[in-house]
C-alpha atoms as a PDB file:
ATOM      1  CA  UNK A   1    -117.561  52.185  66.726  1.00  0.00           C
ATOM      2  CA  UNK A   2    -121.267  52.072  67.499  1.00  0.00           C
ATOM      3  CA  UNK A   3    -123.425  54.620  65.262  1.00  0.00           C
ATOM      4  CA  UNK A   4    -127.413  55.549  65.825  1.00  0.00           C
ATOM      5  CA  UNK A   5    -128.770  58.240  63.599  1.00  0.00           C
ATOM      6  CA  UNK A   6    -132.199  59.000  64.112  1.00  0.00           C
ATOM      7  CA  UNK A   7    -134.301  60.517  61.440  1.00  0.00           C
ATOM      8  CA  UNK A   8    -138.205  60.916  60.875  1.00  0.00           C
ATOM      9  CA  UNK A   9    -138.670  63.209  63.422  1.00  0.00           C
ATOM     10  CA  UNK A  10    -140.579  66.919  62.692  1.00  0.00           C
ATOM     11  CA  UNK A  11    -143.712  69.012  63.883  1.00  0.00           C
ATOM     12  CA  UNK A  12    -147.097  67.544  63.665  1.00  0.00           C
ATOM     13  CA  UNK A  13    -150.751  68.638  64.467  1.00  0.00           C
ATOM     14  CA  UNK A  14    -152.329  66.629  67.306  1.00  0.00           C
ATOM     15  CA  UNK A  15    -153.824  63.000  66.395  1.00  0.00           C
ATOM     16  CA  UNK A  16    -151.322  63.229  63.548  1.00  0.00           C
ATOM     17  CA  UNK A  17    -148.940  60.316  63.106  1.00  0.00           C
ATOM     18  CA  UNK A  18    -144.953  60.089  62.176  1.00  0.00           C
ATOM     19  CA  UNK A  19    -142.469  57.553  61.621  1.00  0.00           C
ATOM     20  CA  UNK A  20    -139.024  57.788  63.467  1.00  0.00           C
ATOM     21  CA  UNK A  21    -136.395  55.997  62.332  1.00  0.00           C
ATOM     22  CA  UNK A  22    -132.854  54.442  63.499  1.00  0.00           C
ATOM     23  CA  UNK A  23    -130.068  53.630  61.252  1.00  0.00           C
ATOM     24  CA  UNK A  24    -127.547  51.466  63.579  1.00  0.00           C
ATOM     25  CA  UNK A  25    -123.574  50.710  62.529  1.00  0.00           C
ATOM     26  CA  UNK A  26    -120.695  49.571  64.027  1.00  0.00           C
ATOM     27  CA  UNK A  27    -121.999  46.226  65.850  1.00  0.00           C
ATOM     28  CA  UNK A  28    -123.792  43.118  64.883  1.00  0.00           C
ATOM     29  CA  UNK A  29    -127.692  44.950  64.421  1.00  0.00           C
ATOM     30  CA  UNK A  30    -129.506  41.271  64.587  1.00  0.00           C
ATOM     31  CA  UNK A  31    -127.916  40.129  67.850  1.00  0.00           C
ATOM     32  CA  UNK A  32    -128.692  43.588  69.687  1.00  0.00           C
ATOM     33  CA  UNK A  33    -131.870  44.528  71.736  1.00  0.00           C
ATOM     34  CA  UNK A  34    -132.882  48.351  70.583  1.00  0.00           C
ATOM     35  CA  UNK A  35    -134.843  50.699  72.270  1.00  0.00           C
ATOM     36  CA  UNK A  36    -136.024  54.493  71.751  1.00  0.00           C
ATOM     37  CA  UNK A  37    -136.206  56.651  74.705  1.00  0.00           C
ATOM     38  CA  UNK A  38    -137.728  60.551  74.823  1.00  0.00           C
ATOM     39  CA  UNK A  39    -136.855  63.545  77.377  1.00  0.00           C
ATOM     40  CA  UNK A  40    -138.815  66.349  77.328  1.00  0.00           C
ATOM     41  CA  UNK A  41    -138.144  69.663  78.509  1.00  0.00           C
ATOM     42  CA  UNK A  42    -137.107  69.552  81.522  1.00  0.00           C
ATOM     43  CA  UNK A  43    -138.197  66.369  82.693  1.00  0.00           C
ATOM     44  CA  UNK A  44    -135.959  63.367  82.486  1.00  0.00           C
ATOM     45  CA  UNK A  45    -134.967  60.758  79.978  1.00  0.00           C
ATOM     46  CA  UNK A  46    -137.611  58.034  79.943  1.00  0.00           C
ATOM     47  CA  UNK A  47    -137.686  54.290  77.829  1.00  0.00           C
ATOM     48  CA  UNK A  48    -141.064  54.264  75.420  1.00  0.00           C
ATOM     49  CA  UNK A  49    -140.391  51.203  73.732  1.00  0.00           C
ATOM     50  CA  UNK A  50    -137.877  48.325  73.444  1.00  0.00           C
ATOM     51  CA  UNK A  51    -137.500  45.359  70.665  1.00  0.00           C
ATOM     52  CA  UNK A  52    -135.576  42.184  71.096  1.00  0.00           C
ATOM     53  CA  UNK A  53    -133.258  41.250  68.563  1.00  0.00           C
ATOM     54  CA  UNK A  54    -135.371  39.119  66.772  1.00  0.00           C
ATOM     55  CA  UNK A  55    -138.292  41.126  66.948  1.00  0.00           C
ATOM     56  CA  UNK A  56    -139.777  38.395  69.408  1.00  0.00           C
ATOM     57  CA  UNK A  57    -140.317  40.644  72.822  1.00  0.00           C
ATOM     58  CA  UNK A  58    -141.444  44.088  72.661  1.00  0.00           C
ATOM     59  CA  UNK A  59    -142.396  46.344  75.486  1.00  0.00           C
ATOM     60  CA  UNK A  60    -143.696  49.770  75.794  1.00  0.00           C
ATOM     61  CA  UNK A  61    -144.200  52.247  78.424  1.00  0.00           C
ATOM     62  CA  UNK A  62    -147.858  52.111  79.069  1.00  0.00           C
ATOM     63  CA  UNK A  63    -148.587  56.057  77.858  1.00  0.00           C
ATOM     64  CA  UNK A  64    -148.037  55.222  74.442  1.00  0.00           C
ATOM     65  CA  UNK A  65    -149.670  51.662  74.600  1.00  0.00           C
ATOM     66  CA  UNK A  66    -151.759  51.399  71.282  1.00  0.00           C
ATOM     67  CA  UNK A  67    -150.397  54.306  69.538  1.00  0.00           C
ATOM     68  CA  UNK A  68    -146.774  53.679  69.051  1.00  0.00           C
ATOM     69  CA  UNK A  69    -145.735  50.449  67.342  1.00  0.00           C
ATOM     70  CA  UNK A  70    -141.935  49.251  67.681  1.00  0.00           C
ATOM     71  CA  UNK A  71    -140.355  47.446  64.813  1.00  0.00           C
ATOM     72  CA  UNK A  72    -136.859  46.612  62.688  1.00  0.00           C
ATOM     73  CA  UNK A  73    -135.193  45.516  59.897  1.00  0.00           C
ATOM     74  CA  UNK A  74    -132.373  43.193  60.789  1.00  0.00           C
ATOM     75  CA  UNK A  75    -130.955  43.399  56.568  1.00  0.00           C
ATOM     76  CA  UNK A  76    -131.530  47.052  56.897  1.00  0.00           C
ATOM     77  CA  UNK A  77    -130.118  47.989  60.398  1.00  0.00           C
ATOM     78  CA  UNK A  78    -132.655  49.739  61.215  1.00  0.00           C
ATOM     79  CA  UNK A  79    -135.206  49.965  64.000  1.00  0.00           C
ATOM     80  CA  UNK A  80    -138.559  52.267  63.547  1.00  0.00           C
ATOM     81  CA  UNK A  81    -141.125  53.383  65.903  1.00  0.00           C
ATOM     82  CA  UNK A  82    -144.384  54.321  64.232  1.00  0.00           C
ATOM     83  CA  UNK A  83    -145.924  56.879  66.297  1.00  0.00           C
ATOM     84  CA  UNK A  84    -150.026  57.264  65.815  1.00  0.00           C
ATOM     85  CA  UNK A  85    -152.250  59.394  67.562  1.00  0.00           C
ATOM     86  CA  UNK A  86    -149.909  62.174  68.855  1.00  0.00           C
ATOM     87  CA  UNK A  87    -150.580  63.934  71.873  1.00  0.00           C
ATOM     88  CA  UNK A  88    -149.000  67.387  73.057  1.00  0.00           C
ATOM     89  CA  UNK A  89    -147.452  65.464  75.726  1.00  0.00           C
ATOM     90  CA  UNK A  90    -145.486  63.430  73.611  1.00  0.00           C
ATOM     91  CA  UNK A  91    -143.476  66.074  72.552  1.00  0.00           C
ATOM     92  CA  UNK A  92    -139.803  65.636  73.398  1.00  0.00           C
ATOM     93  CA  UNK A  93    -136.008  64.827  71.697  1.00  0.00           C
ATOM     94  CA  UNK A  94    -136.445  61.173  70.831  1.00  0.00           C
ATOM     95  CA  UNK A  95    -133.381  59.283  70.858  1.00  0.00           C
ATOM     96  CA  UNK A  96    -132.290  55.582  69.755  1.00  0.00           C
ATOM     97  CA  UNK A  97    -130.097  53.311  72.180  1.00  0.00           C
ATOM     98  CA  UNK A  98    -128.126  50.130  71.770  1.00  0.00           C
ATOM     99  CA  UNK A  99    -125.846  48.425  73.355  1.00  0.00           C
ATOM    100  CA  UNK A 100    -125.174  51.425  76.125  1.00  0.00           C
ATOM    101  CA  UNK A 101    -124.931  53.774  73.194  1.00  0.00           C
ATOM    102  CA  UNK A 102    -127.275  56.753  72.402  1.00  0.00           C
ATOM    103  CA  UNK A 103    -127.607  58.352  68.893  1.00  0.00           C
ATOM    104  CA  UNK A 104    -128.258  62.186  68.755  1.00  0.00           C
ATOM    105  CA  UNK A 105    -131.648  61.995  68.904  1.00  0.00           C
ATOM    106  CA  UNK A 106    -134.254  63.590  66.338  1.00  0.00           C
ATOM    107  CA  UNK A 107    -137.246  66.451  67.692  1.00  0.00           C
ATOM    108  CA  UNK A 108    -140.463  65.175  67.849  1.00  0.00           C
ATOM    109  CA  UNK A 109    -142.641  68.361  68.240  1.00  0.00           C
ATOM    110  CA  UNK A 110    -147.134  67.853  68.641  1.00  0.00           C
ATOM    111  CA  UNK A 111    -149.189  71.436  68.615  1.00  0.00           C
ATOM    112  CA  UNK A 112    -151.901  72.501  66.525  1.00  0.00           C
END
């Protein structure tokens, strides 16, 4: 079956930067478009960035536009988001999604 564990995630100072990652099983990684999504307290579940599966489109959602780059490793079945410049408002549960499925999602937590 379809497993996404997300790891990377922690507390970080403002303008700090951190590197979540997505280990995918269970399906063919290279032939799958990945994504990462965030909800934050109380609001709801939102996209931030998605990767085609050859790394050829990307897309992000235009509040982290220049700050988070989207990226993955087709022989390591992984997908990353690098996430520079963090704002307080990026603080949420950040979770990894493929193919309809959603990995538990990793806390992703910006305050000085």
């Amino acid at each position: 079956q379809v497993q996404l564990v997300e790891s990377g995630g922690g507390l970080v100072q403002p303008g700090g930067s951190l590197r979540l990652s997505c280990a995918a099983s269970g399906f063919t990684f290279s032939t799958a478009t990945m994504s990462w999504y965030r909800q934050a307290p109380g609001k709801e579940r939102e996209i931030v960035a998605w990767i085609s599966s050859t790394g050829g489109s990307i897309s992000y959602v235009d509040s982290v536009k220049g700050r988070f780059t989207i990226s993955r490793d087709n022989a390591k079945n992984t997908v990353y988001l690098q996430m520079n410049g963090l704002r307080p408002e990026d603080t949420a549960v950040y979770y990894c999604k493929a193919l309809g499925n959603w990995g538990q999602g990793t806390q992703v937590t910006v305050s000085s």
